[in-house]
PDB file of N, CA and C in Angstrom:
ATOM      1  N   UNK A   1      99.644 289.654 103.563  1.00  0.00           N
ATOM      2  CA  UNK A   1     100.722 288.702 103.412  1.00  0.00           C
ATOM      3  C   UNK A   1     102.073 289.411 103.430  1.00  0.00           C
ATOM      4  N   UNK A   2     102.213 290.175 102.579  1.00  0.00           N
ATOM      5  CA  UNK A   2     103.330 291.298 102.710  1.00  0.00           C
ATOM      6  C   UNK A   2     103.784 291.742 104.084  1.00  0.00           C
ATOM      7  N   UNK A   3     102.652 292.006 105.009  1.00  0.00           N
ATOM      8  CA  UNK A   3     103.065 292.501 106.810  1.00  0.00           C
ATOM      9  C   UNK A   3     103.708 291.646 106.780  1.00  0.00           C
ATOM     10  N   UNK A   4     103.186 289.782 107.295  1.00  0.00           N
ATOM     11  CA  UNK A   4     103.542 288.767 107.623  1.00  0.00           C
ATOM     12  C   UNK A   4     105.086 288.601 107.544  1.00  0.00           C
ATOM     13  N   UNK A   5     104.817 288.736 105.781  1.00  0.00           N
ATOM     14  CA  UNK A   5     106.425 288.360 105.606  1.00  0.00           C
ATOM     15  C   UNK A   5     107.632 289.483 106.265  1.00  0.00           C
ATOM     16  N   UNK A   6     107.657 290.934 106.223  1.00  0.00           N
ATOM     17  CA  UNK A   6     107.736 292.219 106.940  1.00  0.00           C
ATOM     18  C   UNK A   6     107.898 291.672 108.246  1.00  0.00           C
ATOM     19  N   UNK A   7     107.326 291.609 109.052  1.00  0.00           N
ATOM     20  CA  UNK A   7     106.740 291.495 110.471  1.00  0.00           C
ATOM     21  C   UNK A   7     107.238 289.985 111.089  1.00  0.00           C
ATOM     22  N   UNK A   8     107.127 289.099 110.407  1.00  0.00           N
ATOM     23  CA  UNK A   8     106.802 287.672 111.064  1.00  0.00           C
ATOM     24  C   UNK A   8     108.072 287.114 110.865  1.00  0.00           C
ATOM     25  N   UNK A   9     108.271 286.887 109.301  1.00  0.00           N
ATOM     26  CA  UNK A   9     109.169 285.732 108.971  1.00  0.00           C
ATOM     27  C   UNK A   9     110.557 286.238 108.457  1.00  0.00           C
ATOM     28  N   UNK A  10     110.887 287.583 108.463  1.00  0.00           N
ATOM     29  CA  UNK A  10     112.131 288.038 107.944  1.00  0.00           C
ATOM     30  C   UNK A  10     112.869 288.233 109.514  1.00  0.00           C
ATOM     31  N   UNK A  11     112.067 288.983 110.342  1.00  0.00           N
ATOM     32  CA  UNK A  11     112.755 288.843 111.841  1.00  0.00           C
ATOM     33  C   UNK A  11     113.202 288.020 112.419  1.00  0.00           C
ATOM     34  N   UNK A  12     112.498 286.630 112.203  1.00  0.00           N
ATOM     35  CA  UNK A  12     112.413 285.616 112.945  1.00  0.00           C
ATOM     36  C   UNK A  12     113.365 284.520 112.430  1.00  0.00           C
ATOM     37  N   UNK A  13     113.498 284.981 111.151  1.00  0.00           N
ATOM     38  CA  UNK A  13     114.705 283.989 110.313  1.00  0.00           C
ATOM     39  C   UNK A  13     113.539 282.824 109.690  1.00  0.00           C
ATOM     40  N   UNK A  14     112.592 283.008 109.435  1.00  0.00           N
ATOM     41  CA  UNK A  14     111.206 281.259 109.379  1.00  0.00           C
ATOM     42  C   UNK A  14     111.696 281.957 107.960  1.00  0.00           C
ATOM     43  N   UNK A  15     112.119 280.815 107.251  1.00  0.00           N
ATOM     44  CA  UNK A  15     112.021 280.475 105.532  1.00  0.00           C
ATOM     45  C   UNK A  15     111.063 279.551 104.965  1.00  0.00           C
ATOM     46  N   UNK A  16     110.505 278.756 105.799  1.00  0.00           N
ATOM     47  CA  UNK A  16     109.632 278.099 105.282  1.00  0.00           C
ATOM     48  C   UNK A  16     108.447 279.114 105.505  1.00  0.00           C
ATOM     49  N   UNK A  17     107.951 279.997 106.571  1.00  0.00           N
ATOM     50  CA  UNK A  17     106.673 281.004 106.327  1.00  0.00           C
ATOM     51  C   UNK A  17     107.511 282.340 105.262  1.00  0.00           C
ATOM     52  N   UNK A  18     108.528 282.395 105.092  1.00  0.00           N
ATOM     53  CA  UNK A  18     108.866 283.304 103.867  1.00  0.00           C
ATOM     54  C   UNK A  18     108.523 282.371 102.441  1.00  0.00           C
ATOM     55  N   UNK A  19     108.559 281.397 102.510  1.00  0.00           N
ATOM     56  CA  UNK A  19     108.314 280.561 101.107  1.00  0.00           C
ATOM     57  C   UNK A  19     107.457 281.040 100.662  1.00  0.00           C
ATOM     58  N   UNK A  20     106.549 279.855 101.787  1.00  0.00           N
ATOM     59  CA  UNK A  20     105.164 279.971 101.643  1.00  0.00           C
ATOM     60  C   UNK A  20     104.303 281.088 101.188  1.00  0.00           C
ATOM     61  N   UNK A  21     104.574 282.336 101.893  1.00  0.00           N
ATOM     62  CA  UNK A  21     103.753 283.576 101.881  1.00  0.00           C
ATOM     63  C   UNK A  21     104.316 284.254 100.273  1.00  0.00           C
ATOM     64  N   UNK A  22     105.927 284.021 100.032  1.00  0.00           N
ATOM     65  CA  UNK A  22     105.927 285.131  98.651  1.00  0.00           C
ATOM     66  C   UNK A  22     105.298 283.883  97.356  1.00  0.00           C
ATOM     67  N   UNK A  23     105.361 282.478  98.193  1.00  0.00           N
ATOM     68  CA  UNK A  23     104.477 281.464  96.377  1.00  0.00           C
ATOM     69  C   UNK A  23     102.930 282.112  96.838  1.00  0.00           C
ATOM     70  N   UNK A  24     102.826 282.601  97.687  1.00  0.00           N
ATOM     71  CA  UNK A  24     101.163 282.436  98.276  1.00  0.00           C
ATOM     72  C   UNK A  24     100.897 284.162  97.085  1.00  0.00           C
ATOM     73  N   UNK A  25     101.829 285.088  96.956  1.00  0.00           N
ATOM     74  CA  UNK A  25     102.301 286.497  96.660  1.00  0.00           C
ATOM     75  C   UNK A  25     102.287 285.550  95.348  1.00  0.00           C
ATOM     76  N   UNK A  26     102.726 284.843  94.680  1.00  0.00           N
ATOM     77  CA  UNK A  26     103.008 284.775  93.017  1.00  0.00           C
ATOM     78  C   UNK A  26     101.649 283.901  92.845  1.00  0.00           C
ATOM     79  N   UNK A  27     100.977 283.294  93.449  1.00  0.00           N
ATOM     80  CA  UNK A  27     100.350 282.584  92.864  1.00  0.00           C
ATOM     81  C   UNK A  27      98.902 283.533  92.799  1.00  0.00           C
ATOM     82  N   UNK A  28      98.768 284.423  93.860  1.00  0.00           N
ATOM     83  CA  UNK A  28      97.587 285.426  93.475  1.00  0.00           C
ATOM     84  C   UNK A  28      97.739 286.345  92.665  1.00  0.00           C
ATOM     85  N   UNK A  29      99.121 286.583  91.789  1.00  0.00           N
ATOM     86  CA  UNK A  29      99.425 287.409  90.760  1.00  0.00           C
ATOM     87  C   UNK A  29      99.061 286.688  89.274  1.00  0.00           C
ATOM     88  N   UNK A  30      99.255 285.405  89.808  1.00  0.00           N
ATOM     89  CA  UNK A  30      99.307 284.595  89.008  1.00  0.00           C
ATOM     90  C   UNK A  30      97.747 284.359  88.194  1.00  0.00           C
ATOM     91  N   UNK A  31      96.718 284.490  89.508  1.00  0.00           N
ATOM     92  CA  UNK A  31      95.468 284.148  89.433  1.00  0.00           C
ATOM     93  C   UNK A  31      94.789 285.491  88.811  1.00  0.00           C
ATOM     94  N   UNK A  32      95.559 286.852  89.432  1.00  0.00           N
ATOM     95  CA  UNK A  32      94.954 287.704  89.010  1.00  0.00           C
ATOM     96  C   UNK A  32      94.683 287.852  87.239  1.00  0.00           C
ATOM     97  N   UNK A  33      96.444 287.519  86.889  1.00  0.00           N
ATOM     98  CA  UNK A  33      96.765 287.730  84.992  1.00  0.00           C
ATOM     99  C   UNK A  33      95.438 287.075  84.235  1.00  0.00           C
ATOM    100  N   UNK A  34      95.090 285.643  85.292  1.00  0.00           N
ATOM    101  CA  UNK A  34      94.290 284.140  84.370  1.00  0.00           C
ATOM    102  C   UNK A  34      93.007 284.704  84.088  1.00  0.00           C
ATOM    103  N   UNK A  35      92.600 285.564  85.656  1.00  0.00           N
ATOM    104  CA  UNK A  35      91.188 286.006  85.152  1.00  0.00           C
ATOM    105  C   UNK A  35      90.981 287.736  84.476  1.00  0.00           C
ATOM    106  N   UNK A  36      92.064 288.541  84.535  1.00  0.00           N
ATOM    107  CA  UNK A  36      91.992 289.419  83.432  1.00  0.00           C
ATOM    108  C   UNK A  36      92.073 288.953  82.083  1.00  0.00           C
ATOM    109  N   UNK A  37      92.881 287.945  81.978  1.00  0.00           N
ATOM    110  CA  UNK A  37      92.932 287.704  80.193  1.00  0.00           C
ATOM    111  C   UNK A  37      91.555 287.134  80.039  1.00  0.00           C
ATOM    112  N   UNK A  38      90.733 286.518  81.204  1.00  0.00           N
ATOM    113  CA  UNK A  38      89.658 285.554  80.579  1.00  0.00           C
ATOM    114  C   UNK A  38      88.741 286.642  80.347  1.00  0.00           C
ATOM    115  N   UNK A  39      88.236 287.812  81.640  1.00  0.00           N
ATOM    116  CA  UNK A  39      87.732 289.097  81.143  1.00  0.00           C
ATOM    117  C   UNK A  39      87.824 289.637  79.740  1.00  0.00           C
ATOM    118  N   UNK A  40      89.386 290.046  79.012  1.00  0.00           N
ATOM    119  CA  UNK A  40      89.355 290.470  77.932  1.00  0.00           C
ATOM    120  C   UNK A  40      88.889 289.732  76.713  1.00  0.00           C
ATOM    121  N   UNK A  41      88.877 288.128  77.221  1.00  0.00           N
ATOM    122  CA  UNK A  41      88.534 287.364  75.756  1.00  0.00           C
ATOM    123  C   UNK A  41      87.082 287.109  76.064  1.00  0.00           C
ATOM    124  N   UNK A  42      86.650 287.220  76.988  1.00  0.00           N
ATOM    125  CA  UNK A  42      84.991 287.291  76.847  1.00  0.00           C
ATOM    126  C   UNK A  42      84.377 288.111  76.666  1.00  0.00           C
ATOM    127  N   UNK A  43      84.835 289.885  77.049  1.00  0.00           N
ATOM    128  CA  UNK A  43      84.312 290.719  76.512  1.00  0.00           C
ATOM    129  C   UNK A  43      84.240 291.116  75.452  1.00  0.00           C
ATOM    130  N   UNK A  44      85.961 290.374  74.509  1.00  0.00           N
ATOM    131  CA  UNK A  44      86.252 290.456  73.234  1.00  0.00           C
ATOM    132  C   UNK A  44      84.906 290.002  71.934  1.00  0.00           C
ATOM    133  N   UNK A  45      85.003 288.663  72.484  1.00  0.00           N
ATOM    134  CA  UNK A  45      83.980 287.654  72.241  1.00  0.00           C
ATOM    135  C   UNK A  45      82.436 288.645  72.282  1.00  0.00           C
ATOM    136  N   UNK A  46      82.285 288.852  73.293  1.00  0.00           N
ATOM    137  CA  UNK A  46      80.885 289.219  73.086  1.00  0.00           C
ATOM    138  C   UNK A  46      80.610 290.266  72.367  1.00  0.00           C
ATOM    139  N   UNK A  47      81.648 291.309  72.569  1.00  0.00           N
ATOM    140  CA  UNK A  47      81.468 292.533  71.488  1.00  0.00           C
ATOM    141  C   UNK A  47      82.175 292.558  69.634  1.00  0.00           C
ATOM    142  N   UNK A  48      82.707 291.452  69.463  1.00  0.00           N
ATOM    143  CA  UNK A  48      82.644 291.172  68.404  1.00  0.00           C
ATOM    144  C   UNK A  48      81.628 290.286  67.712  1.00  0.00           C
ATOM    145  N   UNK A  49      80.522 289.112  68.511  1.00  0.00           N
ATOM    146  CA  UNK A  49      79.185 289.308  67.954  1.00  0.00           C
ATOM    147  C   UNK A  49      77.990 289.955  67.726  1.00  0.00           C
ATOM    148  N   UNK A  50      78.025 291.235  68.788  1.00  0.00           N
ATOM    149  CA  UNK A  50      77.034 292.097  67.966  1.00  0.00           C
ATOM    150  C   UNK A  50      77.812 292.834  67.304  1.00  0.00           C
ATOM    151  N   UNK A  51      78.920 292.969  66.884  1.00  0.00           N
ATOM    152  CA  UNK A  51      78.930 293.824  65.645  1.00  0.00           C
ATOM    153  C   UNK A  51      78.740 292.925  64.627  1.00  0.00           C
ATOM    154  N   UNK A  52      78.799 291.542  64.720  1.00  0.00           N
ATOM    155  CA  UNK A  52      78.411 290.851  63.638  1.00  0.00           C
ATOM    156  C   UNK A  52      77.069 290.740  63.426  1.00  0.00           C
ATOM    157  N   UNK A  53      76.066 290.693  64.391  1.00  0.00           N
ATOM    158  CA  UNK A  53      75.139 290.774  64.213  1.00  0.00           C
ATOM    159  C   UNK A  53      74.190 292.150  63.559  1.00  0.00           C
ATOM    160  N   UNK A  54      75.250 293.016  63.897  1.00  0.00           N
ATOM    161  CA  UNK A  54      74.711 294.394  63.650  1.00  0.00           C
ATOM    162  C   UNK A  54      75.021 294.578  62.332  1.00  0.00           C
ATOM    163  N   UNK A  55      75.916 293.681  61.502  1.00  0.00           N
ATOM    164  CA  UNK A  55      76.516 293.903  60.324  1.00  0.00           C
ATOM    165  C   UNK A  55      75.192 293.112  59.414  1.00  0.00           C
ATOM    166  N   UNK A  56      75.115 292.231  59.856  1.00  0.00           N
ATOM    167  CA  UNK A  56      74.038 291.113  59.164  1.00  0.00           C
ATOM    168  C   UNK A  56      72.672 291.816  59.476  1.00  0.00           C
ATOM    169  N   UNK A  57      72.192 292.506  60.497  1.00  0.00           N
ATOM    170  CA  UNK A  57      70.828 293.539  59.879  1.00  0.00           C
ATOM    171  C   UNK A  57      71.014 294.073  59.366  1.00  0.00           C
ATOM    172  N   UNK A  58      71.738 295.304  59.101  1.00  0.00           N
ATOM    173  CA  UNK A  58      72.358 296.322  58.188  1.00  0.00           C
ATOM    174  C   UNK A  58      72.134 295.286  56.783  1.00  0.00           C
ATOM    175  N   UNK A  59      72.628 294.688  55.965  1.00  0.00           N
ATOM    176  CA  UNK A  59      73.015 293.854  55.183  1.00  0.00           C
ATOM    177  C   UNK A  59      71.578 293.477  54.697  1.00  0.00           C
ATOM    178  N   UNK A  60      70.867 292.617  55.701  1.00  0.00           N
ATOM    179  CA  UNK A  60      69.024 292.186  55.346  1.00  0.00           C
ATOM    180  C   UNK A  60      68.554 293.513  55.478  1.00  0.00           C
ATOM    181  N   UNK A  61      68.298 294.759  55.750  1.00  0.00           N
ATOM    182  CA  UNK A  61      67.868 295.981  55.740  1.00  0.00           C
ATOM    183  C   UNK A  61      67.810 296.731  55.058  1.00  0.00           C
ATOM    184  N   UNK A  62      69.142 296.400  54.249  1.00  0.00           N
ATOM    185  CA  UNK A  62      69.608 296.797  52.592  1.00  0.00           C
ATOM    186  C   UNK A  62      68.847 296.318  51.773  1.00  0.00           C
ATOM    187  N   UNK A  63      69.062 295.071  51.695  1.00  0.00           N
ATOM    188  CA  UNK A  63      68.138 294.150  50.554  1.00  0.00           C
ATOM    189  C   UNK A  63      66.825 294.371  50.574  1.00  0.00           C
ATOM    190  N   UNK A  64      66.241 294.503  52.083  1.00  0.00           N
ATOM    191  CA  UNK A  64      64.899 294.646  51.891  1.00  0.00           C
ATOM    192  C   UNK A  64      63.965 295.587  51.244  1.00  0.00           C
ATOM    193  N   UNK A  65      65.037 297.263  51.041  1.00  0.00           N
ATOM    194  CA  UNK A  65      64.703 298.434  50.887  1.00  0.00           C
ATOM    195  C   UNK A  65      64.019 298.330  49.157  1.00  0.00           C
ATOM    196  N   UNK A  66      63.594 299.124  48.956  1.00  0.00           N
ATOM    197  CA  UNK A  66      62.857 299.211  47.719  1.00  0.00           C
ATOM    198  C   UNK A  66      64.000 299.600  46.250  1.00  0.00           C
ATOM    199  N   UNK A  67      63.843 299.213  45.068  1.00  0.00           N
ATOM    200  CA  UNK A  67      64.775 299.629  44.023  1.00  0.00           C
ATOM    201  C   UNK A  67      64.970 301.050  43.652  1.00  0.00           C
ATOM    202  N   UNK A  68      63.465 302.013  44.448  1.00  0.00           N
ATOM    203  CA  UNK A  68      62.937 303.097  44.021  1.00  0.00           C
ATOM    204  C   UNK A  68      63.641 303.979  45.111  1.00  0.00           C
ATOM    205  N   UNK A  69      64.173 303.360  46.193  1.00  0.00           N
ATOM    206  CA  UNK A  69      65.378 304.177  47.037  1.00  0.00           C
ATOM    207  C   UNK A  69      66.463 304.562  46.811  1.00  0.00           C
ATOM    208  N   UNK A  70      67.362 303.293  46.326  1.00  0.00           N
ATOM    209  CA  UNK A  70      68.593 303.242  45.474  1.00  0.00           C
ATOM    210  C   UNK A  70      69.057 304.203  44.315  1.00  0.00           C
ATOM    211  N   UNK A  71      67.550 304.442  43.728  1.00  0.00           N
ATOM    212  CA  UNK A  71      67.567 305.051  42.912  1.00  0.00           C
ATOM    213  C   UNK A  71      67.569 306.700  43.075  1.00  0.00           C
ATOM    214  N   UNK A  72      66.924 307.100  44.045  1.00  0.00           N
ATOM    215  CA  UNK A  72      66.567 308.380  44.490  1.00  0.00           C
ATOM    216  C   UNK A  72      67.819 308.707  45.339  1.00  0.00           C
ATOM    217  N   UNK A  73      68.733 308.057  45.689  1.00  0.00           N
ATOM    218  CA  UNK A  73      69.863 308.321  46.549  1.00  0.00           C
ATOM    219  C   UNK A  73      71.168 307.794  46.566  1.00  0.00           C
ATOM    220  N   UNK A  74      71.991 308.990  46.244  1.00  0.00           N
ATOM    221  CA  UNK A  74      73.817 308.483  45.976  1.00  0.00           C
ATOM    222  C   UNK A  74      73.818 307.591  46.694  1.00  0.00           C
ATOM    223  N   UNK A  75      74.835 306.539  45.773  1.00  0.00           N
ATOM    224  CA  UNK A  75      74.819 305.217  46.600  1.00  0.00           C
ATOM    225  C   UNK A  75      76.211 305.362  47.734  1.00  0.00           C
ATOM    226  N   UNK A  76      76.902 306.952  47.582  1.00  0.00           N
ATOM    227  CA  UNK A  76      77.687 307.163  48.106  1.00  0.00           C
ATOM    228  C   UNK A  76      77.699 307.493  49.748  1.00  0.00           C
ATOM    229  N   UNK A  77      76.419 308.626  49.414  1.00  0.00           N
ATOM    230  CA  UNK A  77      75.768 308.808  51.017  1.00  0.00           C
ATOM    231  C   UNK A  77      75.458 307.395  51.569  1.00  0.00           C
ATOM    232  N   UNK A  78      75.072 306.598  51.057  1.00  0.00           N
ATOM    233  CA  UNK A  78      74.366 305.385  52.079  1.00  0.00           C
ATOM    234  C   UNK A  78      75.947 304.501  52.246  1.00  0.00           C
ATOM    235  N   UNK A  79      76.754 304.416  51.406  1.00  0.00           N
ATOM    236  CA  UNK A  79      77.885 303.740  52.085  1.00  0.00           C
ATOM    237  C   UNK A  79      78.409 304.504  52.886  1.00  0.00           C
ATOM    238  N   UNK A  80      78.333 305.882  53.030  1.00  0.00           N
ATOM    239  CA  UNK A  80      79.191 306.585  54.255  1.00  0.00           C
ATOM    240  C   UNK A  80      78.828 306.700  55.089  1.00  0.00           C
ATOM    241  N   UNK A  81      77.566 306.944  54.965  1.00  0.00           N
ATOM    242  CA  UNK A  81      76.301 306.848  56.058  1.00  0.00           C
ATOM    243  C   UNK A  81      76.567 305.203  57.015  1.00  0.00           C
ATOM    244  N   UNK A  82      76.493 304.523  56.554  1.00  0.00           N
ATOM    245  CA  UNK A  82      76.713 302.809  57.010  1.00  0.00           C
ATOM    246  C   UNK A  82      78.226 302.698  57.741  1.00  0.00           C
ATOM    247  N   UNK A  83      79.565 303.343  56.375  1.00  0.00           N
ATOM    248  CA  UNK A  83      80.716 302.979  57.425  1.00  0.00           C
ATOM    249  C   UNK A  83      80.682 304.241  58.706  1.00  0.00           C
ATOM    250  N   UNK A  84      79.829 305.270  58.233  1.00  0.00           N
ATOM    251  CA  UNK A  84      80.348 306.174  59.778  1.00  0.00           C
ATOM    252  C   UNK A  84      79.493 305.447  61.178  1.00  0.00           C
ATOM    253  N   UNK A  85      78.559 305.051  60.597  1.00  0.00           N
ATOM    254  CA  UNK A  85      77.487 304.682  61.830  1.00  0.00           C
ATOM    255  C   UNK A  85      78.051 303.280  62.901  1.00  0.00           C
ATOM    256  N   UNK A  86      78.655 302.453  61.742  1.00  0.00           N
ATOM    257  CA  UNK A  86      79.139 301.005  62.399  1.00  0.00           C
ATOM    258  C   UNK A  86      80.409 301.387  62.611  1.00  0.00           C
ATOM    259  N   UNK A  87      81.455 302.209  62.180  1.00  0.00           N
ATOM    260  CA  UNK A  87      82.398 302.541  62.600  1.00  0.00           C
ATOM    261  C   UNK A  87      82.294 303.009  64.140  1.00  0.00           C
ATOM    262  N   UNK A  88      81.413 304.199  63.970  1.00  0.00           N
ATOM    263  CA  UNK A  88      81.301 304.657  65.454  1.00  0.00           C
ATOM    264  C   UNK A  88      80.789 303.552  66.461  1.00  0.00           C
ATOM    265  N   UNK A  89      79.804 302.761  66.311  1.00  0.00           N
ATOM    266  CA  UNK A  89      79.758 301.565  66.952  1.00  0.00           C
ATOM    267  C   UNK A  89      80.693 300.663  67.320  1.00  0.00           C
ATOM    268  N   UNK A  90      81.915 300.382  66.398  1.00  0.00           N
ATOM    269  CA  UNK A  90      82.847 299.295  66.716  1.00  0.00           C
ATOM    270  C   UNK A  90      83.641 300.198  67.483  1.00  0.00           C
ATOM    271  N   UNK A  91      83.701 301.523  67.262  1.00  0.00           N
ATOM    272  CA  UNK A  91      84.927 302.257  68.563  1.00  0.00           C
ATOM    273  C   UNK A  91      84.793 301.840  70.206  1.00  0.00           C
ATOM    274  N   UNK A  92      83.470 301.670  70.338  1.00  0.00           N
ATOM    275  CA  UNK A  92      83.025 301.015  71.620  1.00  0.00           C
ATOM    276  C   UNK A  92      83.444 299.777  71.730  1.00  0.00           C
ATOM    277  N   UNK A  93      83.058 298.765  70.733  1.00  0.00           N
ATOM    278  CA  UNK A  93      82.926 297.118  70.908  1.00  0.00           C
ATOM    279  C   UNK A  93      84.796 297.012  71.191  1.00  0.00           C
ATOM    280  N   UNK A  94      84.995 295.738  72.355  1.00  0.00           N
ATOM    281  CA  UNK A  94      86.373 295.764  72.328  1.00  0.00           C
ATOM    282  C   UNK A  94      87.240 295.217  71.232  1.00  0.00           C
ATOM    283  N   UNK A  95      88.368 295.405  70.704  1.00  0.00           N
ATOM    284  CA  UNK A  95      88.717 294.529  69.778  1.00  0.00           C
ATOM    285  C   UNK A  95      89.838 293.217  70.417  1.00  0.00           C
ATOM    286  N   UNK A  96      89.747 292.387  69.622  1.00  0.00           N
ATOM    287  CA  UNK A  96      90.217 291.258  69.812  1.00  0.00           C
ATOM    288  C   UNK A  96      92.051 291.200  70.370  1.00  0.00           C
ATOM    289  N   UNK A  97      92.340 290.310  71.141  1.00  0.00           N
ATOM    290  CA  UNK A  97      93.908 291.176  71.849  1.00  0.00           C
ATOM    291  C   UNK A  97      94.474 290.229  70.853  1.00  0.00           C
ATOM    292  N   UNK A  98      95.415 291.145  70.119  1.00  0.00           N
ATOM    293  CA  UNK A  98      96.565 290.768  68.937  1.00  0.00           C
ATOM    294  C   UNK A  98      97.498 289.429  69.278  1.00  0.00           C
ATOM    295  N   UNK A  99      97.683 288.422  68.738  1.00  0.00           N
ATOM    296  CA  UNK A  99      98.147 287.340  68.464  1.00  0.00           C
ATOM    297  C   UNK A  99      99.687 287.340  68.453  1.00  0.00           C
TER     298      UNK A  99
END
């Protein structure tokens, strides 16, 4: 489209094929923005439910464990153990684009 307008319609003096071709130029810029943002909010979307989901096994996985674990092990290691592991997991998942 760019030749066209270059080549065709700036030589020739045609304003109506210069219109046409730079709305034809905004409106595929236009189309491009609609479906990157929809990309980022669906990938957003999807990688912020498995970390929810990954949060909620973690969570039933806990509970399920025995009293005789808890007991045998700083409850410090297992929370650091948990935020380093899902931490490193959410560095991947995308986060949500700021408001």
């Amino acid at each position: 489209m760019l030749r066209a307008i270059i080549d065709d319609s700036l030589p020739n003096g045609d304003l109506r094929l210069l219109a046409l071709l730079a709305g034809s130029l905004i409106a595929l810029a236009c189309f491009g923005t609609v479906i990157g943002a929809l990309q980022v909010a669906v990938t957003s979307r999807v990688g912020q439910a498995i970390m929810h989901d990954l949060r909620v096994r973690v969570y039933a996985h806990l509970q399920s464990l025995s009293l005789g674990f808890f007991t045998t092990t700083r409850t410090g290691e297992v929370q650091s153990r948990i935020a380093s592991d899902i931490g490193g997991l959410q560095a991947l998942a995308p986060t949500p684009p700021a408001s």
